[in-house]
Structure formats: structure tokens, C-alpha cells
N, C-alpha and C. Protein backbone atom coordinates (compact mmCIF):
# COMPACT_ATOMS: atom_id res chain seq x y z
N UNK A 1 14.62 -11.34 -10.00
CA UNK A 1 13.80 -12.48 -10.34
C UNK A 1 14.33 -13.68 -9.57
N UNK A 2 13.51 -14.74 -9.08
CA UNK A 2 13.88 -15.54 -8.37
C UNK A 2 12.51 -16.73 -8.83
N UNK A 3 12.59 -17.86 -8.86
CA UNK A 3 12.14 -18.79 -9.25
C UNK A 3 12.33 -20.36 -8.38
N UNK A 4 11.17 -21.09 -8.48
CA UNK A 4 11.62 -22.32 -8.00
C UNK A 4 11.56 -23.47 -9.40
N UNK A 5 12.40 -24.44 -9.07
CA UNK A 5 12.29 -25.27 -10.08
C UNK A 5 13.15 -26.41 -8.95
N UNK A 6 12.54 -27.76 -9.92
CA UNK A 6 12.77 -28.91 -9.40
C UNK A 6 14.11 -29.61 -10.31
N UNK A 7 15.38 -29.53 -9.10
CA UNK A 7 16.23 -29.86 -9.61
C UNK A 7 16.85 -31.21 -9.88
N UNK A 8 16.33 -32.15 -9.16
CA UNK A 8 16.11 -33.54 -9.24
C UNK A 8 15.87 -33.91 -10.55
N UNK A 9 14.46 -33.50 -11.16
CA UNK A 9 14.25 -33.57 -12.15
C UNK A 9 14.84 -33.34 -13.77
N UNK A 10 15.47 -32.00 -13.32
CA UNK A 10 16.66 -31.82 -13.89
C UNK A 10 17.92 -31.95 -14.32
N UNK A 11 18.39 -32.45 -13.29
CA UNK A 11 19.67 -33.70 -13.58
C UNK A 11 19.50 -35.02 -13.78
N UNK A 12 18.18 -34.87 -14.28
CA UNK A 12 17.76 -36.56 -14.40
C UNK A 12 17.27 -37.89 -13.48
N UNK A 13 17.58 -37.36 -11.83
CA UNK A 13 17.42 -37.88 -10.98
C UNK A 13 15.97 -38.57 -10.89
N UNK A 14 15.02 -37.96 -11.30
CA UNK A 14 13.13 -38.55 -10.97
C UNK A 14 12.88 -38.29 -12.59
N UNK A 15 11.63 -39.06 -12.91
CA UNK A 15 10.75 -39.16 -13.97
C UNK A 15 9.82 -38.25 -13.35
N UNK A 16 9.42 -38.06 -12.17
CA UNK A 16 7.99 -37.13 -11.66
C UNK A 16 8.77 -35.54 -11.79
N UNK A 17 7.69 -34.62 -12.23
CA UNK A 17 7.82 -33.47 -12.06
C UNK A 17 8.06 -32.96 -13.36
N UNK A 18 8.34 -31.89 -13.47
CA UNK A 18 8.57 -31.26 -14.78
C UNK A 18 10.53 -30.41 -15.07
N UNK A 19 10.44 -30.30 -16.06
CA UNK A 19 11.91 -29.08 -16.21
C UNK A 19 11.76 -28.14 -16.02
N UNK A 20 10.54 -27.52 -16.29
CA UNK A 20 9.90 -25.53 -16.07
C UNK A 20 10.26 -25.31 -14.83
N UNK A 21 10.06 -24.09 -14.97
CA UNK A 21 9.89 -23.60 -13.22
C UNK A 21 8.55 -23.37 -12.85
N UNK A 22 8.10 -23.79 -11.55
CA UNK A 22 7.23 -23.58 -11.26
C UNK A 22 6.11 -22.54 -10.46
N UNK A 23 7.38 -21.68 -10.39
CA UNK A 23 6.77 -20.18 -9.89
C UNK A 23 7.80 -19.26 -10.37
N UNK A 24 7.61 -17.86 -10.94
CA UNK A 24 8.80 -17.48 -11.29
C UNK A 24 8.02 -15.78 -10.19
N UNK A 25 9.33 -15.20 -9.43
CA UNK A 25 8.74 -13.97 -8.42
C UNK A 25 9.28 -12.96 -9.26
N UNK A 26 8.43 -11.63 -9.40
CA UNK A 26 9.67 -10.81 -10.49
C UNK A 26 9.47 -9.54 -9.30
N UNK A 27 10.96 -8.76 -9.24
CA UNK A 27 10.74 -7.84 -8.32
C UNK A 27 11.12 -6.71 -9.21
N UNK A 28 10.22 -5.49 -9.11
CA UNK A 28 10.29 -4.20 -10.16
C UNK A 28 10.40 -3.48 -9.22
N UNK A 29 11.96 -2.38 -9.95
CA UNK A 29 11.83 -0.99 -9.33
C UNK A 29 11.19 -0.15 -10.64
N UNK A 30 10.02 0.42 -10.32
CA UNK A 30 10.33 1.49 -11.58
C UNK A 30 10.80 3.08 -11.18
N UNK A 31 11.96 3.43 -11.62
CA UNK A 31 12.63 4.86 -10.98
C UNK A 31 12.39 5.70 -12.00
N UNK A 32 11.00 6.25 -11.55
CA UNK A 32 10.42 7.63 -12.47
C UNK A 32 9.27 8.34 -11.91
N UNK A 33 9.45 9.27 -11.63
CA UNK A 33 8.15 10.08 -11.53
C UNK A 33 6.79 9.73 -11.52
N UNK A 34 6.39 8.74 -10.87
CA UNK A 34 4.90 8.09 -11.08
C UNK A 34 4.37 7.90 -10.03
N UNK A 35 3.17 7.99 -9.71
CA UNK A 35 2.13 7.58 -8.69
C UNK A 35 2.26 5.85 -8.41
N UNK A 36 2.23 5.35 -7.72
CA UNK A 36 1.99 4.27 -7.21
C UNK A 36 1.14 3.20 -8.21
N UNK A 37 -0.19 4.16 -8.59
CA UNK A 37 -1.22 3.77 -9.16
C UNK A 37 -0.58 3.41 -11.08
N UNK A 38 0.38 4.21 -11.14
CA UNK A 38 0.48 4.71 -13.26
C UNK A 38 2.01 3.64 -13.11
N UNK A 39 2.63 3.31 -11.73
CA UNK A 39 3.55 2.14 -12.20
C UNK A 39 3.01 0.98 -12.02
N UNK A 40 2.15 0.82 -11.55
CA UNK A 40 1.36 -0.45 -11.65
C UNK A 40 1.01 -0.85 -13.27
N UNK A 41 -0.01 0.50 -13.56
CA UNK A 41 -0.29 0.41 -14.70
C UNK A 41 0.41 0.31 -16.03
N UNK A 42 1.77 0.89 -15.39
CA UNK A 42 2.66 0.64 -16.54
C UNK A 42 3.12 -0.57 -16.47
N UNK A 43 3.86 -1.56 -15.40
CA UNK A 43 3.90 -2.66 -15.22
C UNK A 43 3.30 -3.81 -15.91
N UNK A 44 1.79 -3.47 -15.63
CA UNK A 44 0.95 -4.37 -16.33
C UNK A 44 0.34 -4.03 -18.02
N UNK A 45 0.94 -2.88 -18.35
CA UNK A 45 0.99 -3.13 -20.02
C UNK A 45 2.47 -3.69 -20.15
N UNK A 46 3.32 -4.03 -19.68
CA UNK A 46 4.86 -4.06 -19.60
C UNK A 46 4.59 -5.49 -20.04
N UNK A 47 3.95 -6.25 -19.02
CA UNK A 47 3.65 -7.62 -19.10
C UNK A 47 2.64 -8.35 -20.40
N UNK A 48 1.53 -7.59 -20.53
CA UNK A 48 0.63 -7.69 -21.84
C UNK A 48 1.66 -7.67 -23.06
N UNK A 49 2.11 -7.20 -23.06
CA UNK A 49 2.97 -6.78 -24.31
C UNK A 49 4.42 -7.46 -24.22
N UNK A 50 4.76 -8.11 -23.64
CA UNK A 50 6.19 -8.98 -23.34
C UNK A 50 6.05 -10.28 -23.77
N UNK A 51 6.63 -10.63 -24.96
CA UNK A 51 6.76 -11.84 -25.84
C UNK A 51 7.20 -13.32 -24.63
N UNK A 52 8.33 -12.83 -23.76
CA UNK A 52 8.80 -13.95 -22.84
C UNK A 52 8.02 -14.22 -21.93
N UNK A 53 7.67 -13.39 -21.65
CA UNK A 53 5.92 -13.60 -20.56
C UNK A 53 4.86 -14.06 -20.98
N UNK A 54 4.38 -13.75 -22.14
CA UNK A 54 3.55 -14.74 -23.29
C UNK A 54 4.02 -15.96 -23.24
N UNK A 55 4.92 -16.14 -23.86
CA UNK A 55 5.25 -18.03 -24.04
C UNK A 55 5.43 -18.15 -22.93
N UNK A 56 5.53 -17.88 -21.19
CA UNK A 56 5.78 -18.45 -20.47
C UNK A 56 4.05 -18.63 -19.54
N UNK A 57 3.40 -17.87 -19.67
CA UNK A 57 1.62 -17.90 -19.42
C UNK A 57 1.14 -19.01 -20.81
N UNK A 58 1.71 -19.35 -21.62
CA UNK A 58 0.92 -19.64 -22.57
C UNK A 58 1.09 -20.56 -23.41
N UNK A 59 0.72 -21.48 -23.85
CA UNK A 59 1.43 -22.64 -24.03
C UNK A 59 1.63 -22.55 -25.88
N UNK A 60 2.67 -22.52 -25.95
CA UNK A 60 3.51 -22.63 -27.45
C UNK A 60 4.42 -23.98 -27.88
N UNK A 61 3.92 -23.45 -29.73
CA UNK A 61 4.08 -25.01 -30.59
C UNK A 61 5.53 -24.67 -30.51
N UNK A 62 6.07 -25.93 -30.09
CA UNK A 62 7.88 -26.21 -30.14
C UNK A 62 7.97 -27.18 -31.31
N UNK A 63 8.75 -26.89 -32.62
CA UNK A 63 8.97 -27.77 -33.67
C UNK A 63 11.05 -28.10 -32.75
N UNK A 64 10.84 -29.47 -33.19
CA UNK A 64 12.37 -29.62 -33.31
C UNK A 64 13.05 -30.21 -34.75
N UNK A 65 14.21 -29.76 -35.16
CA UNK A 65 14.13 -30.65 -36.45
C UNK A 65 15.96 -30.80 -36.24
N UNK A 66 16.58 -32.37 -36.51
CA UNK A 66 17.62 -32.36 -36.18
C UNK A 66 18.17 -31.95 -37.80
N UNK A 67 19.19 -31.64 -37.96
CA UNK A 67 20.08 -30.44 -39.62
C UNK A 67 21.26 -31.17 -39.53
């Protein structure tokens, strides 16, 4: 996995831009017995079904509460 993000932003340096990353690349081996076609397919139920890939496609309620 490899990602860009704006680090300026991050150390506080600029008000413009965000903290996220703004592209995240994911590189898959899958090492099993499969057609080209059924690791794809497995891949992409891999992703449907992946909670961290959800909140990261999808925008979620953040409560903060200081304790």
C-alpha cells in the first residue's frame, strides 16, 4: 500500500488542504489457485465487505467526547 497525503498540512504548516490521504494504491498478491478472472472477483467481494474500506469510501459520524 502506498498513499499520498499532504504533509504540510499535517504538521500544521498550511490551513489549505486536508489530513486524509488523498489517493491510497493497494497492491494484491493473491497466492492460490485461481484464474485471473475469480481473483479479481474475490478481490472485489474482499473490498465490499471490508469495514476499513467502507469508512474510508464513505463518509462516517465521528463523536468526540473529552472523559
Amino acid at each position: 500500500m502506498e498513499g499520498n497525503i499532504d504533509k504540510d498540512f499535517l504538521l500544521g504548516k498550511t490551513q489549505e488542504g486536508r489530513a486524509g490521504f488523498t489517493e491510497l494504491r493497494l497492491f494484491v498478491t493473491v497466492d492460490a489457485p485461481m484464474s485471473q478472472e475469480e481473483k479479481e472477483a474475490f478481490i472485489h467481494d474482499v473490498e465490499k465487505r471490508c469495514p476499513v474500506a467502507d469508512n474510508i469510501s464513505n463518509t462516517t459520524k465521528i463523536t468526540t467526547k473529552i472523559v
